[in-house]
C-alpha atoms as a PDB file:
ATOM      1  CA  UNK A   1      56.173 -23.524 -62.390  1.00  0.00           C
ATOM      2  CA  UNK A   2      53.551 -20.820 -62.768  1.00  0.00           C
ATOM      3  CA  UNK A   3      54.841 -17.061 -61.919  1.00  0.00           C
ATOM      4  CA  UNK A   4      52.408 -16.737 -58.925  1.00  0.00           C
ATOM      5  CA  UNK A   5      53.464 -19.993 -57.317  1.00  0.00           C
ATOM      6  CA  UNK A   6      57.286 -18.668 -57.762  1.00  0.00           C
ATOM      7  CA  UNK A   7      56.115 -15.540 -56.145  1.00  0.00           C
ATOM      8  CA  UNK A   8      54.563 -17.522 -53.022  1.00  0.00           C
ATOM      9  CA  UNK A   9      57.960 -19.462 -52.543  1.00  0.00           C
ATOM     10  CA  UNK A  10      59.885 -16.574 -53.034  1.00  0.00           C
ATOM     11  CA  UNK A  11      61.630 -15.797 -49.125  1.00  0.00           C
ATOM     12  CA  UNK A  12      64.306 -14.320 -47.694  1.00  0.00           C
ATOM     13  CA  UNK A  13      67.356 -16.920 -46.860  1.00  0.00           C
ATOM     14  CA  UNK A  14      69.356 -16.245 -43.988  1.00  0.00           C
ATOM     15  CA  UNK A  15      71.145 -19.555 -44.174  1.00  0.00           C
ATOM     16  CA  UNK A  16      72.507 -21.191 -46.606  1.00  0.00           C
ATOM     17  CA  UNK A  17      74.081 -24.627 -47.158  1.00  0.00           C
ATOM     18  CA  UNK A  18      77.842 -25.335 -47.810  1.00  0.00           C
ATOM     19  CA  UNK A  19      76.793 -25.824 -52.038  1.00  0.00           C
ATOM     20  CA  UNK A  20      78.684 -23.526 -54.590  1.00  0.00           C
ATOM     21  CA  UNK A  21      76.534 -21.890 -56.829  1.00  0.00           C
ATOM     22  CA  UNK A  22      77.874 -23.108 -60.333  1.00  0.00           C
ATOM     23  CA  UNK A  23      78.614 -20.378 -62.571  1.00  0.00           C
ATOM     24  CA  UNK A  24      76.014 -21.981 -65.225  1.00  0.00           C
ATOM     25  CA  UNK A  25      73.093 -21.176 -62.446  1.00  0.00           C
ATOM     26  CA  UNK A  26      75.144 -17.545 -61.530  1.00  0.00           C
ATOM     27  CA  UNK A  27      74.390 -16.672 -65.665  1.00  0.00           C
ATOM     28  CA  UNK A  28      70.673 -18.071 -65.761  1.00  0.00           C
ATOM     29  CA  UNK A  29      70.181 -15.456 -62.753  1.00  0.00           C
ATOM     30  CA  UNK A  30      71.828 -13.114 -64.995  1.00  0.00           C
ATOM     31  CA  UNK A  31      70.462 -13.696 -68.154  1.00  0.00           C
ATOM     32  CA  UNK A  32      66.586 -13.199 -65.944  1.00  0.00           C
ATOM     33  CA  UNK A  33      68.028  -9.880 -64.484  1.00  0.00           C
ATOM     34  CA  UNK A  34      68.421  -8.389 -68.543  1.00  0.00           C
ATOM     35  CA  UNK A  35      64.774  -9.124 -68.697  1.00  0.00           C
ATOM     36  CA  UNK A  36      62.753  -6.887 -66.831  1.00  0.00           C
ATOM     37  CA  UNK A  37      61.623  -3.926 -68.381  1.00  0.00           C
ATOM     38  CA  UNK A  38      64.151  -0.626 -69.033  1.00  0.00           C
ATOM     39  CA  UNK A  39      62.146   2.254 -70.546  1.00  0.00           C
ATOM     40  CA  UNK A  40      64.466   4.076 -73.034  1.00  0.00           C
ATOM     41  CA  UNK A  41      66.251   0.484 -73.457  1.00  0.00           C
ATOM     42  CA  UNK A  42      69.482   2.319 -71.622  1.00  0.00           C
ATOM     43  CA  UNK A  43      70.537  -1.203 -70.140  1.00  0.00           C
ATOM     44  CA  UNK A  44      71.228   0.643 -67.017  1.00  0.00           C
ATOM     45  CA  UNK A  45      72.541  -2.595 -64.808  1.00  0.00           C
ATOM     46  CA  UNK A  46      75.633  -4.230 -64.025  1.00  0.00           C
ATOM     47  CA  UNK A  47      76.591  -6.902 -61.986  1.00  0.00           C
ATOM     48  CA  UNK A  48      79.330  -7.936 -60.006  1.00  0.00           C
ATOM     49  CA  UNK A  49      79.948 -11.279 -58.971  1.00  0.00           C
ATOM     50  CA  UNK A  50      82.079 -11.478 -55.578  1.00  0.00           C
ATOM     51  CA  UNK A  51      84.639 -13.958 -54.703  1.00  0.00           C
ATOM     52  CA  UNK A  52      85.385 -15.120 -51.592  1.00  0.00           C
ATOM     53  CA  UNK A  53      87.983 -12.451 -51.173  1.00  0.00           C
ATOM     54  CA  UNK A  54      85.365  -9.817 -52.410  1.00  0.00           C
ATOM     55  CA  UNK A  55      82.952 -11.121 -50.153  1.00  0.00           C
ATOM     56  CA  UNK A  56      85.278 -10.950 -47.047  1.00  0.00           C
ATOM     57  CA  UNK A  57      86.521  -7.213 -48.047  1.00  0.00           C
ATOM     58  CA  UNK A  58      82.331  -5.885 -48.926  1.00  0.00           C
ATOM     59  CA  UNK A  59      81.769  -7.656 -44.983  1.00  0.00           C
ATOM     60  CA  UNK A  60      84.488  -6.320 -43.246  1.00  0.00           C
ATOM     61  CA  UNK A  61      83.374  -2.649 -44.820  1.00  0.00           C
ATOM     62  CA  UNK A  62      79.671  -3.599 -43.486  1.00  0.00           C
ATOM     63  CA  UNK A  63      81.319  -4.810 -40.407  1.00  0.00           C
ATOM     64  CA  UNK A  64      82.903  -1.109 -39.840  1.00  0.00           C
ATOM     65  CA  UNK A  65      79.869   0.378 -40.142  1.00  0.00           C
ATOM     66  CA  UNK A  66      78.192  -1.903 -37.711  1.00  0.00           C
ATOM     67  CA  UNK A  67      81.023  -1.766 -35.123  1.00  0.00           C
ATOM     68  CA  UNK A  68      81.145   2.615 -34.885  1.00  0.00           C
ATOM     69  CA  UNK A  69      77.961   1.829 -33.276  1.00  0.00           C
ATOM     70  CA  UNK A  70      79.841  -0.268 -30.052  1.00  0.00           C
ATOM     71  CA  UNK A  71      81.879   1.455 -27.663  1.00  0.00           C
ATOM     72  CA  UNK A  72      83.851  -1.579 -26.583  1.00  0.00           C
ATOM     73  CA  UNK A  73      86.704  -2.116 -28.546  1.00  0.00           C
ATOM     74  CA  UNK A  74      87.033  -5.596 -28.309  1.00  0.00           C
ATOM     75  CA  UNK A  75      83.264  -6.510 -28.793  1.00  0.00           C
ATOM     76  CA  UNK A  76      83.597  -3.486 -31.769  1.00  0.00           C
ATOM     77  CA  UNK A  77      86.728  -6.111 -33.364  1.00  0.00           C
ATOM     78  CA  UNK A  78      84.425  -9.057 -33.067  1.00  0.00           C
ATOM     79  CA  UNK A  79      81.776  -7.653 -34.783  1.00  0.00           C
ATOM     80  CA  UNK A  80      84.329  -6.630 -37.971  1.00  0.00           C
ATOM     81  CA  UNK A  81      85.766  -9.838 -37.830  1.00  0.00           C
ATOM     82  CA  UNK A  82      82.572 -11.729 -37.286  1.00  0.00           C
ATOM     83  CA  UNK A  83      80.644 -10.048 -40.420  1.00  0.00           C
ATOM     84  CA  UNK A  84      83.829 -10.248 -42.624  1.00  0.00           C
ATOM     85  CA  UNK A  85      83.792 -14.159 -41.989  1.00  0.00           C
ATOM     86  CA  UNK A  86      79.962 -14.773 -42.455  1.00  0.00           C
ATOM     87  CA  UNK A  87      80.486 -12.442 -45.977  1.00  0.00           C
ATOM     88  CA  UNK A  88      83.243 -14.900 -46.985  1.00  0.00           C
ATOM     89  CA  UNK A  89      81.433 -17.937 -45.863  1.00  0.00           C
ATOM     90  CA  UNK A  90      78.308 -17.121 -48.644  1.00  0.00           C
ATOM     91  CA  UNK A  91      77.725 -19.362 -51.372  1.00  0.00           C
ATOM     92  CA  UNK A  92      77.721 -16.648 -54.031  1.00  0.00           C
ATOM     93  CA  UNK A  93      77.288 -12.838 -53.669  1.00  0.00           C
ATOM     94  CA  UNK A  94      76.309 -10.451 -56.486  1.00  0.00           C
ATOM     95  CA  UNK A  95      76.132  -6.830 -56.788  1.00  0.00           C
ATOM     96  CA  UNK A  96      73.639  -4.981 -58.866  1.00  0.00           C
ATOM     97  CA  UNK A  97      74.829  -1.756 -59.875  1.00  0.00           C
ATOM     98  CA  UNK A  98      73.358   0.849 -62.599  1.00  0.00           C
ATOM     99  CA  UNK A  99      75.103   3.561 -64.709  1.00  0.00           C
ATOM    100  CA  UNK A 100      74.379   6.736 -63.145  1.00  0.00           C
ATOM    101  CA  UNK A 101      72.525   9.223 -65.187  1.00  0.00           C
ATOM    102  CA  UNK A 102      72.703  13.004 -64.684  1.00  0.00           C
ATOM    103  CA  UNK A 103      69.302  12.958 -65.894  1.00  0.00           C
ATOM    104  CA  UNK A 104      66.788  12.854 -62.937  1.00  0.00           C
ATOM    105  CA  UNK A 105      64.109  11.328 -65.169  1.00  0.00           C
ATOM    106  CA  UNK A 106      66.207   8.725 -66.565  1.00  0.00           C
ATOM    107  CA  UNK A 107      68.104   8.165 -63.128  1.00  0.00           C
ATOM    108  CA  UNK A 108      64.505   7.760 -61.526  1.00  0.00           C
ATOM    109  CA  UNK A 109      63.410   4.964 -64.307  1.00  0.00           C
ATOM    110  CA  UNK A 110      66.683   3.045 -64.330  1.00  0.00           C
ATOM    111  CA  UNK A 111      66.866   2.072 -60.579  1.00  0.00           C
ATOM    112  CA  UNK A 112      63.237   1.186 -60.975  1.00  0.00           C
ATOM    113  CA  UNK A 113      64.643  -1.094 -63.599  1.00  0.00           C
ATOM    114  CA  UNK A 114      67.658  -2.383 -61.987  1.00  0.00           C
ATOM    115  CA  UNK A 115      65.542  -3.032 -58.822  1.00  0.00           C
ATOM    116  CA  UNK A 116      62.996  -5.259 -61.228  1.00  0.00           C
ATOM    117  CA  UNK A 117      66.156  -7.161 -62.734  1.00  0.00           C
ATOM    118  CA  UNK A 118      66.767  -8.018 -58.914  1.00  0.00           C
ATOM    119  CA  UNK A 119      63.265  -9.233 -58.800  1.00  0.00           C
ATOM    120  CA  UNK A 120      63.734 -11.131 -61.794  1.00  0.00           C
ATOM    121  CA  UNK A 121      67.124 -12.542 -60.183  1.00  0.00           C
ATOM    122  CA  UNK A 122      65.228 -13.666 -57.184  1.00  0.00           C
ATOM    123  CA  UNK A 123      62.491 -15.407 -58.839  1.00  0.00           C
ATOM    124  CA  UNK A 124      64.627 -17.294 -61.342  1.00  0.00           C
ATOM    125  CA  UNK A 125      66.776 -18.679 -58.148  1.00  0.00           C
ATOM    126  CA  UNK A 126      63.396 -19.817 -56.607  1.00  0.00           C
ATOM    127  CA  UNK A 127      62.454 -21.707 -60.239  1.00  0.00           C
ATOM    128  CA  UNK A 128      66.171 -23.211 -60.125  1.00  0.00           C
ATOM    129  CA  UNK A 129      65.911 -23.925 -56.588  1.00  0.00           C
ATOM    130  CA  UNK A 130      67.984 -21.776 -55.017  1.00  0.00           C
ATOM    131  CA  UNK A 131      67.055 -18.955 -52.003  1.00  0.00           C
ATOM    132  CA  UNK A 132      68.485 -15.615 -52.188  1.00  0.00           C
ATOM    133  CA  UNK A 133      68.492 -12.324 -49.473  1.00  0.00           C
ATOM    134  CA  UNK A 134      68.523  -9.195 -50.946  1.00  0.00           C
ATOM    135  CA  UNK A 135      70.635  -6.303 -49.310  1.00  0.00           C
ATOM    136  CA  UNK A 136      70.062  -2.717 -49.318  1.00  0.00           C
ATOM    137  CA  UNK A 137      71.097   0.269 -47.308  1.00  0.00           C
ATOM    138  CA  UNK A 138      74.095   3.146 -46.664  1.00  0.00           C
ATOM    139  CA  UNK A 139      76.917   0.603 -47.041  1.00  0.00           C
ATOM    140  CA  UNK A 140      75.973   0.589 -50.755  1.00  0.00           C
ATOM    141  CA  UNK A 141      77.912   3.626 -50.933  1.00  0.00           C
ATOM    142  CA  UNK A 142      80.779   3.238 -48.723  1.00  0.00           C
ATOM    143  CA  UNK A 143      84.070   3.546 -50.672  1.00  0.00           C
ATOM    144  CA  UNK A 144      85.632   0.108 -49.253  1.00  0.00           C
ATOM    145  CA  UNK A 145      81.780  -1.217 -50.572  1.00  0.00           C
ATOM    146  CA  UNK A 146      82.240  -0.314 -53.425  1.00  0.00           C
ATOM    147  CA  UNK A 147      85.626  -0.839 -53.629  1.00  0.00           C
ATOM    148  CA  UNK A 148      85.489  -4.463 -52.286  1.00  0.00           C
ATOM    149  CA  UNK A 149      82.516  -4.716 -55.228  1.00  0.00           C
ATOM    150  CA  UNK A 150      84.561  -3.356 -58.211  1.00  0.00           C
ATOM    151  CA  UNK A 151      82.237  -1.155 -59.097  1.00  0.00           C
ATOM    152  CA  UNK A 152      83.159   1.489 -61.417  1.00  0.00           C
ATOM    153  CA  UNK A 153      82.927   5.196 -60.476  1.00  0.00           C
ATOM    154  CA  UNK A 154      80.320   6.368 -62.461  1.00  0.00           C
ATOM    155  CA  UNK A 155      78.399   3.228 -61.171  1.00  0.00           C
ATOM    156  CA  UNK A 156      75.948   3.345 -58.118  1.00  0.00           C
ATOM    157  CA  UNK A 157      75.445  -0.400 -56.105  1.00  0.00           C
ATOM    158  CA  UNK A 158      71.508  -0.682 -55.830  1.00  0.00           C
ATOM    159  CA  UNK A 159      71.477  -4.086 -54.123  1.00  0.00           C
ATOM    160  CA  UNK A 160      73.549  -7.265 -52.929  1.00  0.00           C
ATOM    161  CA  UNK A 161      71.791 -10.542 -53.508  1.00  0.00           C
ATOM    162  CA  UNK A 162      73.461 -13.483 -51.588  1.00  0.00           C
ATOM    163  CA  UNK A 163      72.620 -16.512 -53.463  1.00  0.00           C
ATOM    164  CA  UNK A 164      72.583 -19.929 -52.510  1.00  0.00           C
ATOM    165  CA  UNK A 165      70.706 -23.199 -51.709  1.00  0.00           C
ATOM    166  CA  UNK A 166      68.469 -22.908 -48.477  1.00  0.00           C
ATOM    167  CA  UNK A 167      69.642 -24.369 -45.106  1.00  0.00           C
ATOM    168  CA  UNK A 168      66.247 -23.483 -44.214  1.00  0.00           C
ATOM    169  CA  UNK A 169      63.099 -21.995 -45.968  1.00  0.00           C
ATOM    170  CA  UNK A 170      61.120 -19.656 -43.682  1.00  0.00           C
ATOM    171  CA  UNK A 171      57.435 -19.215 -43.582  1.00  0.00           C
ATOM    172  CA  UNK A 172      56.176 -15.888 -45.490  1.00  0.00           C
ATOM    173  CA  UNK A 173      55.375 -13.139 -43.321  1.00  0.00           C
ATOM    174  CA  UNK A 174      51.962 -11.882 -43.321  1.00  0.00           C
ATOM    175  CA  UNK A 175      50.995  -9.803 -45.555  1.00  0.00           C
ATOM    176  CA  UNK A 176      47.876  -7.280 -46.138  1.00  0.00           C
ATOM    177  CA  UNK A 177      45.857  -8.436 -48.392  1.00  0.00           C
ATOM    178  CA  UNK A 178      46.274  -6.220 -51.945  1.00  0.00           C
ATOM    179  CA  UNK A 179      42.059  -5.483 -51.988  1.00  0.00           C
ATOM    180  CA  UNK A 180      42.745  -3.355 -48.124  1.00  0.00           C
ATOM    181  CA  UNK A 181      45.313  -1.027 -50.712  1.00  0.00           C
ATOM    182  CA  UNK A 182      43.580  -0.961 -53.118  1.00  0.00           C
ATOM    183  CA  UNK A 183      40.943   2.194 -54.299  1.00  0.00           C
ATOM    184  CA  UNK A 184      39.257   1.866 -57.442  1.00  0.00           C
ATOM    185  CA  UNK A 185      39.045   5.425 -58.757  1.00  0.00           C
ATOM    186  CA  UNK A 186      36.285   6.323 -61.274  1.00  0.00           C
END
């Protein structure tokens, strides 16, 4: 399939059917992520792939986080017990991490890598038929994250891509068209 027609179909799944990723399909994402471009060739990513455990533990740390924000204590368990489940329930969950760098240059182009790698993981799931959801935000670096995650210490989670084959496909939002962005500068 031509890049620009995988980058049409390309949404974000919110639900997913009961199908296990196979480990064969988890690798082909993997082997797409090692493909984008890394300046310096630093290979700054790493990936986690979560169990079912792992995916309970990283939701119930989300969960928390979610729940401060209600008063009610019961309606405040729900919620942690509610996003723990729907974690575990996932098809397949993978965290893309990157090496931190002390270097502020180097820092700066290896999360632009690691965030194309999750591009490139996204796109191959389209080509192989699969829908993802990419995942970004404070939890990233929660210690019971990161700790559900594995991730090392001197490692930094840049996104969580939930994996799986669509329950449904959304339509694509709209989007501006790239000529309104665009200035040609002489």
């Amino acid at each position: 399939m031509p890049l620009i027609d995988l980058l049409r179909r390309r949404r974000s799944i919110k639900k997913f059917t009961d199908r296990a990723v196979t480990r064969a399909e988890i690798e082909t994402l993997l082997d797409a992520a090692i493909l984008a471009p890394n300046h310096r060739l630093t290979e700054p990513w790493r990936f986690y792939v979560l169990g079912s455990d792992a995916r309970e533990a990283y939701g119930r740390a989300l969960g928390v986080r979610k729940a401060k924000k209600i008063e009610d204590p019961e309606a405040s368990r729900t919620m942690r017990d509610r996003v723990a489940a729907e974690h575990r329930a996932l098809p397949c969950m993978i965290a893309l991490a990157l090496v931190k760098s002390d270097n502020p240059e180097i820092a700066e182009e290896d999360y632009a890598a690691a965030m194309m790698g999750v591009q490139n993981v996204m796109l191959a799931a389209v080509e192989l038929g699969l829908g993802t959801a990419i995942r970004t935000g404070g939890v990233m670096g929660d210690d019971a994250a990161r700790a559900a995650a594995g991730v090392a210490e001197n490692e930094r989670i840049v996104a969580i891509v939930n994996v799986g084959e669509p329950a449904e496909t959304p339509a694509g939002p709209k989007k501006t068209p790239a000529g309104e962005l665009t200035r040609w500068v002489g």
